[in-house]
C-alpha atoms as a PDB file:
ATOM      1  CA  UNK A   1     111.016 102.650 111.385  1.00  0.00           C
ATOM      2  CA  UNK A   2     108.323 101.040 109.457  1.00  0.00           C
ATOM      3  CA  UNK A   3     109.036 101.571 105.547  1.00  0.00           C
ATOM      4  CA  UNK A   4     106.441 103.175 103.332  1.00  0.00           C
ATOM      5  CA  UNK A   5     105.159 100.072 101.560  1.00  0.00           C
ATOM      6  CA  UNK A   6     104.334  98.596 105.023  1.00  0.00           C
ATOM      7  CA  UNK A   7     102.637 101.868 106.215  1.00  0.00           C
ATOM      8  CA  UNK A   8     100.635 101.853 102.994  1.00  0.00           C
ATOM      9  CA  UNK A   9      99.224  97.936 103.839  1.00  0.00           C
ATOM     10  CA  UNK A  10      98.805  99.231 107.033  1.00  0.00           C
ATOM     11  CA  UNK A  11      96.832 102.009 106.032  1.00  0.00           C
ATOM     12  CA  UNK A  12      94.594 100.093 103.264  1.00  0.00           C
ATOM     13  CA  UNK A  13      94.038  96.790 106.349  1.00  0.00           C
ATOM     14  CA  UNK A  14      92.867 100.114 108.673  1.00  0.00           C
ATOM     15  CA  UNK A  15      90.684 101.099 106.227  1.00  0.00           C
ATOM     16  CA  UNK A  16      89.247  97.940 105.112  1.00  0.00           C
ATOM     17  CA  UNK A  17      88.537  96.911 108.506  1.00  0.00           C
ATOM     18  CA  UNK A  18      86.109 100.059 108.778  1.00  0.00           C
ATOM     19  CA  UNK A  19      84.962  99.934 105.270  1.00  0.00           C
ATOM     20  CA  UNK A  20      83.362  96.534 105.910  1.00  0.00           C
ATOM     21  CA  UNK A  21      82.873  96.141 109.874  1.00  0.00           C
ATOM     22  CA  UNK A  22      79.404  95.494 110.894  1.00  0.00           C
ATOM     23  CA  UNK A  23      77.632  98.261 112.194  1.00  0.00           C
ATOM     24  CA  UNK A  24      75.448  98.523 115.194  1.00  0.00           C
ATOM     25  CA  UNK A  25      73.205 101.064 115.202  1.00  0.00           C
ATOM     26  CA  UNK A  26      72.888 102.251 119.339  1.00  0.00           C
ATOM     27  CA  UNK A  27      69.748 103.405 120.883  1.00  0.00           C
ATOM     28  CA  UNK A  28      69.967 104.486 124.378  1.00  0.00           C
ATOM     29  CA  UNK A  29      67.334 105.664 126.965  1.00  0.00           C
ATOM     30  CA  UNK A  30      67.399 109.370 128.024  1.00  0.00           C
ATOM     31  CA  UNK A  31      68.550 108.073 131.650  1.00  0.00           C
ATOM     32  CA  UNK A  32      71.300 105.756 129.763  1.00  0.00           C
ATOM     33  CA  UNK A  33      72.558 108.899 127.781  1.00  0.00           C
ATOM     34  CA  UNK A  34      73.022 110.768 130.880  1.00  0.00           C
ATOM     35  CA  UNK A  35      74.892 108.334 132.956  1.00  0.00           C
ATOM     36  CA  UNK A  36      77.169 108.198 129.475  1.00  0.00           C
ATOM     37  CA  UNK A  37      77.745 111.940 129.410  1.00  0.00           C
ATOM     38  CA  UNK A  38      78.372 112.093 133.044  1.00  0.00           C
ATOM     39  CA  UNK A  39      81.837 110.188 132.148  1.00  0.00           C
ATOM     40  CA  UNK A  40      82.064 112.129 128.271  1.00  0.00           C
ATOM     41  CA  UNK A  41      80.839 109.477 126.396  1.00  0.00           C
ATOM     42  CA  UNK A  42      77.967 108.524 124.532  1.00  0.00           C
ATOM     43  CA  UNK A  43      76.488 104.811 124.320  1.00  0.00           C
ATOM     44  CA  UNK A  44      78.076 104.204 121.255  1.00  0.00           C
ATOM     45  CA  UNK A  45      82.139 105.381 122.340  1.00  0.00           C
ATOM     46  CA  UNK A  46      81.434 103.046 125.606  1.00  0.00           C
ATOM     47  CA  UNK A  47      80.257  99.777 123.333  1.00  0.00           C
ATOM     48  CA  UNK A  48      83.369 100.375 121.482  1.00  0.00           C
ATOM     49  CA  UNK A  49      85.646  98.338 123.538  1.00  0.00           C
ATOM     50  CA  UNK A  50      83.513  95.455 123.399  1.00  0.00           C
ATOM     51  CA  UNK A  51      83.618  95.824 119.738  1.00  0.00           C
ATOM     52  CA  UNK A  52      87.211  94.060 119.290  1.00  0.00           C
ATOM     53  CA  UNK A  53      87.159  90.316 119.572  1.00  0.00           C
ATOM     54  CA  UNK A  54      90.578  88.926 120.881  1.00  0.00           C
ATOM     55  CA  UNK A  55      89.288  85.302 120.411  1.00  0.00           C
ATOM     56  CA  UNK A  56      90.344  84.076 116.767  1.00  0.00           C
ATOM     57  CA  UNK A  57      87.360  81.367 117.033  1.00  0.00           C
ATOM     58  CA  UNK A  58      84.182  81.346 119.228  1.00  0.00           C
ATOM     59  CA  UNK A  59      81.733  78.102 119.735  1.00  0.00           C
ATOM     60  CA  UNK A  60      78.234  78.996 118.583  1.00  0.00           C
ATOM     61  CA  UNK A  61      75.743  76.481 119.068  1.00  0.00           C
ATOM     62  CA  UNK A  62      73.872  74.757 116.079  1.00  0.00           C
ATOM     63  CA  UNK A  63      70.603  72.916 115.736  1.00  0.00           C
ATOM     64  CA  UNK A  64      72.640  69.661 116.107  1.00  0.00           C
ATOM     65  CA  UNK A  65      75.616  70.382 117.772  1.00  0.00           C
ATOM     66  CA  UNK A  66      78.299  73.172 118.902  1.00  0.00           C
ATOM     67  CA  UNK A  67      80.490  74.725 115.939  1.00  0.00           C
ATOM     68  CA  UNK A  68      83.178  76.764 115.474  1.00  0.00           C
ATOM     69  CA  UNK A  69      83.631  80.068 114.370  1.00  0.00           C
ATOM     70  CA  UNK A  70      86.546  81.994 113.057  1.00  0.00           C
ATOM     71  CA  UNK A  71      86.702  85.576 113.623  1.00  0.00           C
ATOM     72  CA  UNK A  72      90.230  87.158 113.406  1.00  0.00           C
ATOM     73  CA  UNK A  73      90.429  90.461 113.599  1.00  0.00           C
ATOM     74  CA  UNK A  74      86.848  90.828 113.763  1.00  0.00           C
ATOM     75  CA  UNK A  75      85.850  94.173 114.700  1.00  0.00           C
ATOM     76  CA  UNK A  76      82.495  95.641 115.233  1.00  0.00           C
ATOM     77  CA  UNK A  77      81.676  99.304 115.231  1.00  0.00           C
ATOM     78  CA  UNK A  78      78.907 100.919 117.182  1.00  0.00           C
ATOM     79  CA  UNK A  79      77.115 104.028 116.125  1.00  0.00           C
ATOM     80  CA  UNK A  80      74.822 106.368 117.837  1.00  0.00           C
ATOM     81  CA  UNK A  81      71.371 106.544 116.769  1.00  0.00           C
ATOM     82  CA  UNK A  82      71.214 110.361 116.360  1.00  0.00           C
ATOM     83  CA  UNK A  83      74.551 110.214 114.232  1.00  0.00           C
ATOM     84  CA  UNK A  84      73.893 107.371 112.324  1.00  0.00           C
ATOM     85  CA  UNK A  85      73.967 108.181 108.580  1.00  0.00           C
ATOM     86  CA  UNK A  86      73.804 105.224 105.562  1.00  0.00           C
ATOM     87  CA  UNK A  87      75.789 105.047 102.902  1.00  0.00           C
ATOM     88  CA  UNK A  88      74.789 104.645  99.694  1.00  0.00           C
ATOM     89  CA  UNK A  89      76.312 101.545  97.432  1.00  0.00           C
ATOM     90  CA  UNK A  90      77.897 103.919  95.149  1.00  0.00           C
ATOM     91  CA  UNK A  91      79.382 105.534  97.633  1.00  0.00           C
ATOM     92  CA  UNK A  92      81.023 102.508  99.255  1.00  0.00           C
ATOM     93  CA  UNK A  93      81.740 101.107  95.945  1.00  0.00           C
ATOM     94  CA  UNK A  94      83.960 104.660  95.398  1.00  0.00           C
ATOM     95  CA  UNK A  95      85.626 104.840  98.399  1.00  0.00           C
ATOM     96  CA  UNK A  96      86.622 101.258  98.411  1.00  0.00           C
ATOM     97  CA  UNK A  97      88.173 102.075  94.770  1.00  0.00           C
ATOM     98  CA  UNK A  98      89.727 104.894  95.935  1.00  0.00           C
ATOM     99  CA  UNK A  99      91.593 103.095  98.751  1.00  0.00           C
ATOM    100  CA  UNK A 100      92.759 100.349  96.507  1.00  0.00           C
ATOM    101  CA  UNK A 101      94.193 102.121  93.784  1.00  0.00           C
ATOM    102  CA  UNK A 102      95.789 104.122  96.603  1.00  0.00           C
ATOM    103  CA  UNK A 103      97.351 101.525  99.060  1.00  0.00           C
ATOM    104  CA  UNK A 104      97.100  98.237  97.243  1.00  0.00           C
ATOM    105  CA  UNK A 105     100.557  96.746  96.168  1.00  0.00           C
ATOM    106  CA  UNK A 106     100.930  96.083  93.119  1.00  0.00           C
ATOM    107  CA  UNK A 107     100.288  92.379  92.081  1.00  0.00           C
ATOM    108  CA  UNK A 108     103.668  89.770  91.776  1.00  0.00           C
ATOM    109  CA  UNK A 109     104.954  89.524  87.719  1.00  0.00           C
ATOM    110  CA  UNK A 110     105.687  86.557  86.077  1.00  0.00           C
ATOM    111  CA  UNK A 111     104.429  82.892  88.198  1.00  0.00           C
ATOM    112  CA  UNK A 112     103.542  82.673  91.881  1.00  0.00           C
ATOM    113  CA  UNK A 113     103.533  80.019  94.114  1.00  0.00           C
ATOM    114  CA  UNK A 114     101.222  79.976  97.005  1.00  0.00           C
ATOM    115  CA  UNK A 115     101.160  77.733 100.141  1.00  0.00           C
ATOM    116  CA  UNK A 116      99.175  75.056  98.715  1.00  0.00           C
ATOM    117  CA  UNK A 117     101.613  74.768  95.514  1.00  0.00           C
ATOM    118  CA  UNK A 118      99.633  76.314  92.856  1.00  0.00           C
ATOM    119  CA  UNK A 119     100.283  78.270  90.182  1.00  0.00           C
ATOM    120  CA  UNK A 120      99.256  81.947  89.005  1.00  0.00           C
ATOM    121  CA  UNK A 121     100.094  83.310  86.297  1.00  0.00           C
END
């Protein structure tokens, strides 16, 4: 059973991940929209699994030569154009808040090491 301090990270990654995932914004043709309802969809529920990138790093091609990209855990989120509603900043800016006072653990007392050997205080 997964202990409530891991649940809570859990919870906060889960919610990160959609607080800050790009967002496309889906608009469909009439004809599209009814070949997506036909199997209870809409255009933006079947982008969705296309959304979640399994590759940690992709090659994109620059203006001199081929570089790579890391994208773990990248996920992308895809919207419909009828139910597509901005936030605004403040909004964000209070749920994000919100979420970290809630799930965040609570930083390490006295020094830390990290991987590279430095110190934190």
């Amino acid at each position: 059973m997964e202990s409530l301090k891991n649940l809570e990270h859990t919870k906060l990654r889960k919610m990160l991940r959609k607080l800050l995932a790009p967002t496309f914004y889906v608009c469909a043709s009439e004809n599209a929209k009814e070949i997506c309802h036909k199997n209870y969809l809409s255009p933006a529920e079947l982008l969705r699994p296309f959304g979640i990138l399994k590759e940690n790093v992709i090659g994109v091609d620059g203006l001199e030569k081929r570089k790579s990209l890391n994208l773990a855990n990248l996920n992308l989120d895809f919207v419909d154009a009828e139910e597509y509603v901005r936030k605004k900043t403040d909004e964000i800016e209070a749920e994000f808040k919100y979420h970290l006072e809630k799930y965040a653990p609570d930083p390490p007392r006295g020094v830390v090491k990290t991987p590279t050997g430095a110190d934190f205080h």
